[in-house]
Protein backbone atom coordinates (compact mmCIF):
# COMPACT_ATOMS: atom_id res chain seq x y z
CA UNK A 1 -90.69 90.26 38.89
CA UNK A 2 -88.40 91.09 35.85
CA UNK A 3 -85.62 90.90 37.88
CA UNK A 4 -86.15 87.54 39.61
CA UNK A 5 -87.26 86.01 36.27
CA UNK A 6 -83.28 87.35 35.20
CA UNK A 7 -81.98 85.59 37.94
CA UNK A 8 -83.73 81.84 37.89
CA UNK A 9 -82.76 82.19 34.27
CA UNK A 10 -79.05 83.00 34.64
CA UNK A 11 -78.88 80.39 37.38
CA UNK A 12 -80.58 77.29 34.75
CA UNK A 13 -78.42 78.12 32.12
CA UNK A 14 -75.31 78.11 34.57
CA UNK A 15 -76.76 74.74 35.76
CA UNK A 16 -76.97 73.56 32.26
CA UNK A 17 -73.54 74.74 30.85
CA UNK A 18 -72.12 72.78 33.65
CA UNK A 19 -73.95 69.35 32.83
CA UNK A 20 -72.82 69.55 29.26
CA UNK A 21 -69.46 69.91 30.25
CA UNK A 22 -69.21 67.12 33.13
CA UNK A 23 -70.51 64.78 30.30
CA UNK A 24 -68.24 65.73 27.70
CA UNK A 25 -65.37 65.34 29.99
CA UNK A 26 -67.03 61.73 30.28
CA UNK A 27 -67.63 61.17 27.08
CA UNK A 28 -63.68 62.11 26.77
CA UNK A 29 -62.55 59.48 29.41
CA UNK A 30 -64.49 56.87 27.69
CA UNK A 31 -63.65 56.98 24.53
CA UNK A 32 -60.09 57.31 25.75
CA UNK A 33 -60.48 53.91 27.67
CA UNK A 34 -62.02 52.09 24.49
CA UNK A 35 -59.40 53.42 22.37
CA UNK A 36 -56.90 51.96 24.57
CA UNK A 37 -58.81 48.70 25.00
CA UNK A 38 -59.16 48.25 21.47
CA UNK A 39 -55.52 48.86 21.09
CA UNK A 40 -54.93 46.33 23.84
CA UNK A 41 -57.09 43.66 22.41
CA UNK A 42 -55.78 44.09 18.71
CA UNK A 43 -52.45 43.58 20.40
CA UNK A 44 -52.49 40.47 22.42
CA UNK A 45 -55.27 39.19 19.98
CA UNK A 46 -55.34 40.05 16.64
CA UNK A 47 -51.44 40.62 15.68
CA UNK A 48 -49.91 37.84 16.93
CA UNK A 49 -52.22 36.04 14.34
CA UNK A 50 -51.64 38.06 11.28
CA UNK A 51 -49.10 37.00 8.69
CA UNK A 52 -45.76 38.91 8.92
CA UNK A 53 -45.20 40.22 5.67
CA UNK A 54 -41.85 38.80 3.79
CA UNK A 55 -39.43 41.46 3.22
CA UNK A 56 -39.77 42.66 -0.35
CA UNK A 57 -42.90 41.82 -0.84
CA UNK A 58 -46.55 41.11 0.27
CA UNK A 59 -47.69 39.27 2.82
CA UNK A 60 -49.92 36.15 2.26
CA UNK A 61 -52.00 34.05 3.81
CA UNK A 62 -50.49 31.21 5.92
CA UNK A 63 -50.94 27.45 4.50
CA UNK A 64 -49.77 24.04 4.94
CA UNK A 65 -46.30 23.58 3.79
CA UNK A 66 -45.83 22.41 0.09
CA UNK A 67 -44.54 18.85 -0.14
CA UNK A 68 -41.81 18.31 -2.63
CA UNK A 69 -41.77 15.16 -4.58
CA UNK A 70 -38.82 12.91 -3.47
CA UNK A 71 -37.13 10.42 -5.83
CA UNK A 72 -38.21 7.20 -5.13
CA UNK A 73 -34.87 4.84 -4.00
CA UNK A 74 -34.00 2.03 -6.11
CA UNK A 75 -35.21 -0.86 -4.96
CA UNK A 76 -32.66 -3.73 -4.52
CA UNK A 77 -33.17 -7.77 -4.84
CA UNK A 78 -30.18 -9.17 -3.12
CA UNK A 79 -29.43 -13.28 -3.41
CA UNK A 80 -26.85 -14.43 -0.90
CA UNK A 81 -25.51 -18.40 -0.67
CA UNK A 82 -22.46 -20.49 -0.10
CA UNK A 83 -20.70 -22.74 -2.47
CA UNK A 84 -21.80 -26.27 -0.68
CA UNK A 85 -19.53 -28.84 -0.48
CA UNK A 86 -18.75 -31.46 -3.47
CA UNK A 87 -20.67 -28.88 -5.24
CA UNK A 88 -19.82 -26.49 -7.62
CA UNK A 89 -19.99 -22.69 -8.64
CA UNK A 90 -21.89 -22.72 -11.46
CA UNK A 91 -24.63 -25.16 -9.40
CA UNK A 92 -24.87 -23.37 -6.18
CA UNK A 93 -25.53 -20.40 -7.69
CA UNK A 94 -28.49 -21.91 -9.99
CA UNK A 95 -29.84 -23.35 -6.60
CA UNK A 96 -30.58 -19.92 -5.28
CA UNK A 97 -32.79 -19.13 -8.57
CA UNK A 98 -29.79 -17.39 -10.04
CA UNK A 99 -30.33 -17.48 -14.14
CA UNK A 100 -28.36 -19.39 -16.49
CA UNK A 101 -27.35 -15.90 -18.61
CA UNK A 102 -25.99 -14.32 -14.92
CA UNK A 103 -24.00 -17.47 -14.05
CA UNK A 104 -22.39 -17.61 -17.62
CA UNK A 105 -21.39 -13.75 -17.35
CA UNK A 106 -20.29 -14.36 -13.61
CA UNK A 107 -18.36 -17.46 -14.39
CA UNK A 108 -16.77 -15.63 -17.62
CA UNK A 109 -16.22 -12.19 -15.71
CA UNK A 110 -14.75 -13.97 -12.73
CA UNK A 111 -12.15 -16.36 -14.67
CA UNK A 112 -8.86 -14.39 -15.21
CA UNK A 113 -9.09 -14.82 -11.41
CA UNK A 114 -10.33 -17.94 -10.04
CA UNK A 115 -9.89 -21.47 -10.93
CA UNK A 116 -13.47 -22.49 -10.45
CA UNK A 117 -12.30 -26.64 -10.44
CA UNK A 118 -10.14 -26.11 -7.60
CA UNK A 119 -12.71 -24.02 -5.40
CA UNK A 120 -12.93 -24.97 -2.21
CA UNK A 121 -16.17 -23.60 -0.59
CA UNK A 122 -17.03 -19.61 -0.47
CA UNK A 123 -19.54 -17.02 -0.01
CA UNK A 124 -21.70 -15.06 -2.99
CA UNK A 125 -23.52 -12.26 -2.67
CA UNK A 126 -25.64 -11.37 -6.09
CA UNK A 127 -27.12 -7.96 -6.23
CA UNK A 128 -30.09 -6.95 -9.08
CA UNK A 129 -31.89 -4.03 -9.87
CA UNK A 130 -36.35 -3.84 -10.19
CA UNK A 131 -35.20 -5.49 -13.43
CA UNK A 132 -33.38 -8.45 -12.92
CA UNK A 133 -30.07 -7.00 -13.74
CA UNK A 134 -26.76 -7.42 -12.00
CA UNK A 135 -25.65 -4.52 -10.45
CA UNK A 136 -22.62 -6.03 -8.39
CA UNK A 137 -22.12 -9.55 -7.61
CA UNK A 138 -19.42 -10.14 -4.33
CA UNK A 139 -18.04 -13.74 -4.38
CA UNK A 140 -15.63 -14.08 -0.92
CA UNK A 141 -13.65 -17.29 -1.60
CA UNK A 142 -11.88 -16.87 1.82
CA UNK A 143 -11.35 -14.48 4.73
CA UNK A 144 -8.53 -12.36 2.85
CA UNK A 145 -9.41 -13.49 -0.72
CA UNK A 146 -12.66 -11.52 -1.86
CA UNK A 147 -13.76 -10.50 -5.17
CA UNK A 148 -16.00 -8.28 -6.67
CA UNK A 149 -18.06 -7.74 -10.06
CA UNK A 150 -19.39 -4.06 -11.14
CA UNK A 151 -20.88 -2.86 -14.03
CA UNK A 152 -19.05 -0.26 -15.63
CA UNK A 153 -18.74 2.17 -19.08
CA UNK A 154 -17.63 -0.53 -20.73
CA UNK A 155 -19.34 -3.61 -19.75
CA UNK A 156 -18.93 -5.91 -16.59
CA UNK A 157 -15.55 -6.18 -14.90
CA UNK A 158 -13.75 -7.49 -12.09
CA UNK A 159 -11.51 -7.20 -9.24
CA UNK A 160 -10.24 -8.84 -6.11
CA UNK A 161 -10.58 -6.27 -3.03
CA UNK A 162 -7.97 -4.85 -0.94
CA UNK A 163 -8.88 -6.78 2.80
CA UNK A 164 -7.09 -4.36 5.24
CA UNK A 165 -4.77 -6.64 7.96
CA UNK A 166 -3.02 -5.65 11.23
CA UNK A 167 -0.64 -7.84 12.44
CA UNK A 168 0.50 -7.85 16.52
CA UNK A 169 3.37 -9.43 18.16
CA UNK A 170 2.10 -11.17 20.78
CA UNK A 171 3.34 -13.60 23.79
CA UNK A 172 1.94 -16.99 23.40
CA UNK A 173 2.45 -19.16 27.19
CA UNK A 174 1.05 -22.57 28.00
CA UNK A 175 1.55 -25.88 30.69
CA UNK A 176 2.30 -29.57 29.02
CA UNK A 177 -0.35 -32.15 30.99
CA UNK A 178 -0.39 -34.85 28.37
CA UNK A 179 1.23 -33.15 24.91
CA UNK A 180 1.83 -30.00 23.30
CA UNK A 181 -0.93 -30.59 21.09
CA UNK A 182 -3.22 -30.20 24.20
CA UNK A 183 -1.14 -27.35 26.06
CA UNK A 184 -1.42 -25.28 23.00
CA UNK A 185 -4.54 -25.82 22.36
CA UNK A 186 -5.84 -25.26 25.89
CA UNK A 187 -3.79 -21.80 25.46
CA UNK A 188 -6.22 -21.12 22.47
CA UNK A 189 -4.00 -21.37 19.65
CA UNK A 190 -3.91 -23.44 16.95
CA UNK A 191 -2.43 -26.56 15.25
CA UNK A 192 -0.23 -24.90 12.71
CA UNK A 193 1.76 -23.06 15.90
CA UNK A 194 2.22 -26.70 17.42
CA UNK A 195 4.00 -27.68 14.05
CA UNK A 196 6.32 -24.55 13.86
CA UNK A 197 7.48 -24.89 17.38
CA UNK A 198 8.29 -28.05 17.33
CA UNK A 199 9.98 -27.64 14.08
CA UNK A 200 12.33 -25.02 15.23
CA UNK A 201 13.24 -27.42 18.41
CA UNK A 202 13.20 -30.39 15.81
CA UNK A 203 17.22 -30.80 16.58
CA UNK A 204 16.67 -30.48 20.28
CA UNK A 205 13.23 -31.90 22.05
CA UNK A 206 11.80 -34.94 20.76
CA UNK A 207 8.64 -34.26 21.67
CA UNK A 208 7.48 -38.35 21.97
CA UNK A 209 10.45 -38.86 24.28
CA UNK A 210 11.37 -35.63 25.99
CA UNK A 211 8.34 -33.94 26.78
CA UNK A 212 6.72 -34.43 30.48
CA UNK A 213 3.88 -33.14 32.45
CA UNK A 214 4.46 -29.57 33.99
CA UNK A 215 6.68 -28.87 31.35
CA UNK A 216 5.86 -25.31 30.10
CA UNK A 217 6.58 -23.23 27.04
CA UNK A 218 6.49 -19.53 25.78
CA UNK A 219 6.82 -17.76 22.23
CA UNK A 220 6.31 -14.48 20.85
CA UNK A 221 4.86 -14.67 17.29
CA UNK A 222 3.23 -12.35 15.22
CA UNK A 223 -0.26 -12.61 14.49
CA UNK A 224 -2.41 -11.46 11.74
CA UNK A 225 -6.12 -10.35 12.06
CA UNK A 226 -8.99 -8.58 9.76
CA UNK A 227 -10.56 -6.29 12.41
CA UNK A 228 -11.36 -9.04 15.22
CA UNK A 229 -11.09 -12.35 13.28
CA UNK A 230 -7.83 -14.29 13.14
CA UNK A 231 -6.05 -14.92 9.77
CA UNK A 232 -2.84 -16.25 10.00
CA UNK A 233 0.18 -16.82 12.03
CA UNK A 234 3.42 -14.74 11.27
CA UNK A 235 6.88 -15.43 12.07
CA UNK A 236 8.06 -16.92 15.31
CA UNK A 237 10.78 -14.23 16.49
CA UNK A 238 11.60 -16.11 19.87
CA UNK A 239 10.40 -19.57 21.60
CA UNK A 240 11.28 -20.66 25.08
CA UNK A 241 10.87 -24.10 26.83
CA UNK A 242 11.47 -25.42 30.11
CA UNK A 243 11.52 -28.55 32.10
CA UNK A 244 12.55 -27.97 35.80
CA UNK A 245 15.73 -26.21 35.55
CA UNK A 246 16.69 -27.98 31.93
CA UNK A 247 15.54 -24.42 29.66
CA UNK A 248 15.81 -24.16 25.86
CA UNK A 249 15.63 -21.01 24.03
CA UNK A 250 15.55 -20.34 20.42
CA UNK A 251 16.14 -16.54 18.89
CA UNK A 252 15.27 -15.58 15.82
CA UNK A 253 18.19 -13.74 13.80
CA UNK A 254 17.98 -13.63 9.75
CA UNK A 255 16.42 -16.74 8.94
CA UNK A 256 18.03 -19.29 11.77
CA UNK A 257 17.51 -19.80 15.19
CA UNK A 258 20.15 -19.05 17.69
CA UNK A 259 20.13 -19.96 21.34
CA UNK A 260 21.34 -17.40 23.90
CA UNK A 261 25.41 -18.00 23.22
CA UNK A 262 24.62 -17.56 19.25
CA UNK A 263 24.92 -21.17 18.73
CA UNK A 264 22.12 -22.45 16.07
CA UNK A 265 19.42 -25.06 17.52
CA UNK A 266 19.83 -26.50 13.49
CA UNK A 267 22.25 -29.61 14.30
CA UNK A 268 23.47 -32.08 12.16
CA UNK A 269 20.69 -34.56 13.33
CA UNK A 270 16.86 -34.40 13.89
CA UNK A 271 16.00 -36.13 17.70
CA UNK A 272 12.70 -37.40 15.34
CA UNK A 273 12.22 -38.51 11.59
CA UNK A 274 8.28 -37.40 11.88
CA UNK A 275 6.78 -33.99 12.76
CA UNK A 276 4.23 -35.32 15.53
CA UNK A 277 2.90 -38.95 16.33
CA UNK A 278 3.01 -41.01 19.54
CA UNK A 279 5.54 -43.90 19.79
CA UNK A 280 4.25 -47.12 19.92
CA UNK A 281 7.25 -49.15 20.78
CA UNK A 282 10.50 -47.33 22.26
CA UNK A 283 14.04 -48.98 21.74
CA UNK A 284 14.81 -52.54 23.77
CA UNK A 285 16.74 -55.48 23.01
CA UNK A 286 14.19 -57.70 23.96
CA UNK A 287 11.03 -56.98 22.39
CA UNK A 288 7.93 -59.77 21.30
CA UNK A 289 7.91 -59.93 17.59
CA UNK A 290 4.06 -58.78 16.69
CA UNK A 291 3.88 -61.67 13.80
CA UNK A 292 6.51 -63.91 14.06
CA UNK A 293 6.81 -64.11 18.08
CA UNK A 294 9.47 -64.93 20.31
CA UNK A 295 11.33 -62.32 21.76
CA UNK A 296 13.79 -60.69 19.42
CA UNK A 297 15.93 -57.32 19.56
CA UNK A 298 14.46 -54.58 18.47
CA UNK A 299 16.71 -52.13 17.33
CA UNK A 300 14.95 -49.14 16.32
CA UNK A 301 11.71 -46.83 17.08
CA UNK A 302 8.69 -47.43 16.21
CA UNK A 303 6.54 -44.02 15.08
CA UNK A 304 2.66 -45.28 15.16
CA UNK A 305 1.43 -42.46 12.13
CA UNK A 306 -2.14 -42.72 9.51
CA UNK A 307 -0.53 -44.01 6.07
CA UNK A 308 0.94 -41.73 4.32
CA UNK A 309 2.39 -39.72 6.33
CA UNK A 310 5.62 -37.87 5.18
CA UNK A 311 8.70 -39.31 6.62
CA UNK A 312 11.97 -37.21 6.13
CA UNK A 313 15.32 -37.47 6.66
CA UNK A 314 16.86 -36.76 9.64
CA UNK A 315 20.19 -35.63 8.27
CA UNK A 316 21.81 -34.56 5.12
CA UNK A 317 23.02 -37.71 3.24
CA UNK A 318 23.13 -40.15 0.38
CA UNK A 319 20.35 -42.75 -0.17
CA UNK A 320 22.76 -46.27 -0.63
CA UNK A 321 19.24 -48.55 -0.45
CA UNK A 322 15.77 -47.82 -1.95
CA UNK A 323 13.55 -50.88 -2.25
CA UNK A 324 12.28 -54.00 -0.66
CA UNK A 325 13.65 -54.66 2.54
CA UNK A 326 12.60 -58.50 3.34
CA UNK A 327 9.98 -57.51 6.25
CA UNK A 328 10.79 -53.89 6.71
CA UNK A 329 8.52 -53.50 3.35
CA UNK A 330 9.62 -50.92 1.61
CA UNK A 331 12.48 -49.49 2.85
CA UNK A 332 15.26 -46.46 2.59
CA UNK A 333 18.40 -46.10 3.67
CA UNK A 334 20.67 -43.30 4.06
CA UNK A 335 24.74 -43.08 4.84
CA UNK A 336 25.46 -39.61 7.24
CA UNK A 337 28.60 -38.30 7.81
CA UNK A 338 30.97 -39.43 10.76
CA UNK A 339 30.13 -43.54 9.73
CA UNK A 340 26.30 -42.46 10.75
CA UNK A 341 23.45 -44.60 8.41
CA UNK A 342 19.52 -44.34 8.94
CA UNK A 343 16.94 -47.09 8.28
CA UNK A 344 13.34 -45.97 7.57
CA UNK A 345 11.40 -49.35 6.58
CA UNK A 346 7.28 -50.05 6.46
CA UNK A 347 7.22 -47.50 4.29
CA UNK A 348 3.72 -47.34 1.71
CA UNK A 349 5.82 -45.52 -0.83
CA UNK A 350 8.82 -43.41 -1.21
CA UNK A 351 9.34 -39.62 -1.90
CA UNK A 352 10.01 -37.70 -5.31
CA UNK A 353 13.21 -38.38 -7.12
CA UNK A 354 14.66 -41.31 -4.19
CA UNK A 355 16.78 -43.36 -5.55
CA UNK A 356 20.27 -45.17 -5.28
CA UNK A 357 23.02 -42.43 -5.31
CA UNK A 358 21.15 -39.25 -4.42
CA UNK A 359 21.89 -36.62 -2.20
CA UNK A 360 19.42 -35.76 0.11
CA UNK A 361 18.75 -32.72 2.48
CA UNK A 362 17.51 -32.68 6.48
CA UNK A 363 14.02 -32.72 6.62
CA UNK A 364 13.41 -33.60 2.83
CA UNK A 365 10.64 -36.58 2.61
CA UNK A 366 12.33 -39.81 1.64
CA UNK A 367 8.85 -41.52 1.97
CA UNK A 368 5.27 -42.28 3.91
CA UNK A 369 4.73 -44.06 6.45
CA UNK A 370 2.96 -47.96 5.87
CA UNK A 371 2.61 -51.74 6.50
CA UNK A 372 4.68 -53.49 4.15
CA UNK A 373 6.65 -56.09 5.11
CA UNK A 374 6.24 -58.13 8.74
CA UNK A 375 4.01 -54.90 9.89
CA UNK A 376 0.55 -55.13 11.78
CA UNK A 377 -0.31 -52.01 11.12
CA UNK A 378 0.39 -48.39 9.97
CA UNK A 379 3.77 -47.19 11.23
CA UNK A 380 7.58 -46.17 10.94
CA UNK A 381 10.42 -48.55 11.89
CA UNK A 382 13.28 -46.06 12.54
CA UNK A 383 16.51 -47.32 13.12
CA UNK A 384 20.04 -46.04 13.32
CA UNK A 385 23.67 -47.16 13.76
CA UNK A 386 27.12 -45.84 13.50
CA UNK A 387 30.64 -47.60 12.85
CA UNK A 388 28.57 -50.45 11.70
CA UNK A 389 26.75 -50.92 15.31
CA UNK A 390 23.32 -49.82 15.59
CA UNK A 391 22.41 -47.24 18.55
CA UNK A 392 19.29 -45.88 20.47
CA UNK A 393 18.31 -42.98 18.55
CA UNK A 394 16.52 -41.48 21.55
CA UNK A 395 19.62 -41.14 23.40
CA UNK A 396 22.00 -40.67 21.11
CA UNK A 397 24.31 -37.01 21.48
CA UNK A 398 25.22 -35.09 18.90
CA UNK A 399 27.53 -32.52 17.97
CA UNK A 400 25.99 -28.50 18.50
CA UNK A 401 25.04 -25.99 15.71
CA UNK A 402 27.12 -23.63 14.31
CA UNK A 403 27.64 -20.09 15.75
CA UNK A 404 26.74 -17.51 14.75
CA UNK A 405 29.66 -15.24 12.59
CA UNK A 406 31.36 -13.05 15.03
CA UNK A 407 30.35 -9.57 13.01
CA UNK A 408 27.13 -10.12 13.57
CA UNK A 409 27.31 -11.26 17.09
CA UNK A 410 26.60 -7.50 18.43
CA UNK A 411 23.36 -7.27 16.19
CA UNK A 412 22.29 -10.97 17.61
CA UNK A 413 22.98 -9.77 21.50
CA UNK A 414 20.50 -6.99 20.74
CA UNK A 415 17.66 -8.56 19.23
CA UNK A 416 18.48 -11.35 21.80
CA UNK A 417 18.18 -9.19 25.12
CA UNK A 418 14.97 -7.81 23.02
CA UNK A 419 13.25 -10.82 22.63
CA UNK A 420 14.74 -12.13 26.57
CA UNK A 421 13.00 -8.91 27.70
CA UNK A 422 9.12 -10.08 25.95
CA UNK A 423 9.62 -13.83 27.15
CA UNK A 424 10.27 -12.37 30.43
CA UNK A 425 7.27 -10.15 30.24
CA UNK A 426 3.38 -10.28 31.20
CA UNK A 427 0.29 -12.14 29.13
CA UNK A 428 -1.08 -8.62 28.43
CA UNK A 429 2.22 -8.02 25.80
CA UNK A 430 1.53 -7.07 22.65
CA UNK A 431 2.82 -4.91 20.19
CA UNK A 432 0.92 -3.69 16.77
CA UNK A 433 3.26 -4.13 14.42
CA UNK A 434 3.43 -2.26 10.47
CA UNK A 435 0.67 -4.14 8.53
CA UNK A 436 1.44 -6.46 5.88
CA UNK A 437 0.62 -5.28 2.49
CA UNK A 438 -3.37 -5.10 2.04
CA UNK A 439 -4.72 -8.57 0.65
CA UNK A 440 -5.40 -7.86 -2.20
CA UNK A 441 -3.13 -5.11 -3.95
CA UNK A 442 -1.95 -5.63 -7.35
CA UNK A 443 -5.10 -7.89 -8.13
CA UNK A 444 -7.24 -7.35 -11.40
């Protein structure tokens, strides 16, 4: 019995030795596997949320970022206006609520530079502070003439701004259908371009007698812009114009105008004593006398132009008649060389310092165009006769221009074959050119 009680006793507490150590091995594994879990879930959970410490120094908690006060801008009261037409500077700037005290230190800031009675229009642009004060005050009489008021150590002070300028060379082309006025003008350009052509072919086309549908003409002339807008015109270096197979070209060579043999288009005679008007009566021998009727001759031109239009003289000469004229009005003659003499009558008054005796110069105004004498209206009575015998002016030949001198013939052929080469060339030609000094420079 002792022994079997030794036995079932042995065997229980093997039993039980064994239970105790299955459950601490599970007790082991399982606090193994929280561990870990807990270590997971503090990694994928809990760091990525925790404030990463600054090096240096502690870490703190994570807030909204500060906002740092900004300085408030200056606010701006900005007045912009034009000077209006039979207006004036001083008035167009009260009209936009401008005060008496800024006009009177505008007008007196702006004065070295302007003369405010002979203004003709302009832009203003009049810039205060919250106060009322002038900061800067921009007054832009003109595309290229623009200045500006600033405030600075010493007071208020002024200056005209540089306007930057490029200037192109450019190919100007165009078709006559009823004057060049028109052909120009359809070819964009403008009037001031008509006037220098047909000054430089002054000697050669008389543009109320010559010119003909399909006629067609070319140039190259410089042209001056600020950024996109047109300024100006520049010099014409080269002008070109043709009627059928009849062509005329004009070079450009210091200061004169030189066809393609060097020989100047300047001759001894102008084919017209006025720049541009349309003729109302051509030369004939038989001819209905407007106010006294019948037919009489008619020996001259007639150049329909508004009153007071300059009339010049169509050679170099001496004036040997200035006064009344019987029914030519007021009237001027002039003796040429070669037994030429010129008649301009009608006239409404006659140019500075024309009297008896004095020498004039081609193209220097003798007078302006009128109605005095047996007139029905505005216009020039042109006449002109030679040897005592008076002669069509429209068809009358003269002698050619000077050459050119023969060192400088070399230099001409150059800049000739230049220019040849941009008449002969494409609408898209055109050359930027050195800009003209800044608008500007040198001012205040």
């Amino acid at each position: 019995m002792a022994g079997f009680s030794f036995n079932r006793t042995n065997r229980f507490r093997w039993q039980s030795s064994e239970v105790r150590g299955k459950k601490k091995k599970w007790f082991l594994l399982s606090g193994s596997f929280g561990v870990i879990l807990l270590l997971l879930i503090g990694y994928f959970f809990i760091l990525p949320y925790r404030p990463i410490p600054s090096k240096g120094g502690p870490s703190e908690p994570v807030g909204p970022p500060s906002k740092e006060v900004q300085p408030r801008e200056p606010e701006y009261q900005i007045i912009e206006g034009a000077i209006k037409e039979k207006s004036t500077f001083s008035k167009s700037l009260a009209e936009r609520n401008i005060s008496q005290f800024w006009i009177e230190r505008i007008v007196s800031t702006l004065k070295p530079f302007l003369d405010f009675r002979k203004l003709k229009g302009g832009h203003f642009r009049f810039i205060a502070d919250e106060k009322g004060e002038l900061v800067r005050f921009i007054f832009e009489a003109g595309p290229t003439e623009v200045y500006e008021i600033e405030k600075g150590s010493q007071g208020y002070f002024a200056r005209r701004k540089e306007v930057p300028l490029e200037t192109y060379l450019v190919k100007v082309e165009g078709v006559i259908r009823s004057s060049l006025f028109e052909a120009m003008e359809a070819a964009g350009e403008k009037e001031q371009l008509v006037i220098s052509c047909a000054e430089i072919l002054a000697s050669e086309i008389d543009f109320y007698k010559d010119v003909r549908e399909g006629d067609q003409f070319q140039m190259v002339v410089e042209k001056v812009y600020k950024e996109k807008e047109f300024i100006r015109y520049g010099p014409i270096h080269a002008v070109e114009y043709r009627r059928g197979e009849k062509v005329i070209r004009g070079v450009h060579f210091q200061g004169d105008f030189y066809d393609e043999k060097g020989l100047a288009l300047k001759k001894a005679f102008l084919r017209s004593p006025l720049r541009f008007t349309r003729i109302s009566s051509r030369f004939t021998k038989a001819r209905k006398h407007p106010i006294l009727g019948g037919v009489l001759p008619h020996y001259g031109v007639d150049y329909a132009a508004p009153s007071g239009t300059p009339v010049w003289a169509v050679a170099d000469g001496t004036v040997v008649s200035c006064g009344w004229g019987g029914g030519f009005g007021k009237q001027v003659i002039l003796r040429h060389p070669n037994g030429y003499m010129t008649y301009y009558g009608h006239l409404s008054g006659y140019g500075s310092r024309i009297r008896k005796g004095v020498r004039v110069k081609q193209k220097q105004i003798i007078g302006y165009v009128g109605s005095t004498g047996l007139s029905t209206g505005p216009h020039l009575d042109y006449r002109m006769a030679k040897g005592g015998r008076f002669r069509n002016p429209l068809k009358e030949s003269f002698p050619a221009g000077f050459p050119i001198e023969r060192g400088k013939m070399e230099a001409f052929q150059k800049r000739r074959d230049e220019m040849l080469t941009w008449l002969q060339g494409s609408m898209s030609d055109r050359k930027g050119l050195e800009s003209p000094k800044r608008e500007g420079e040198g001012g205040g």
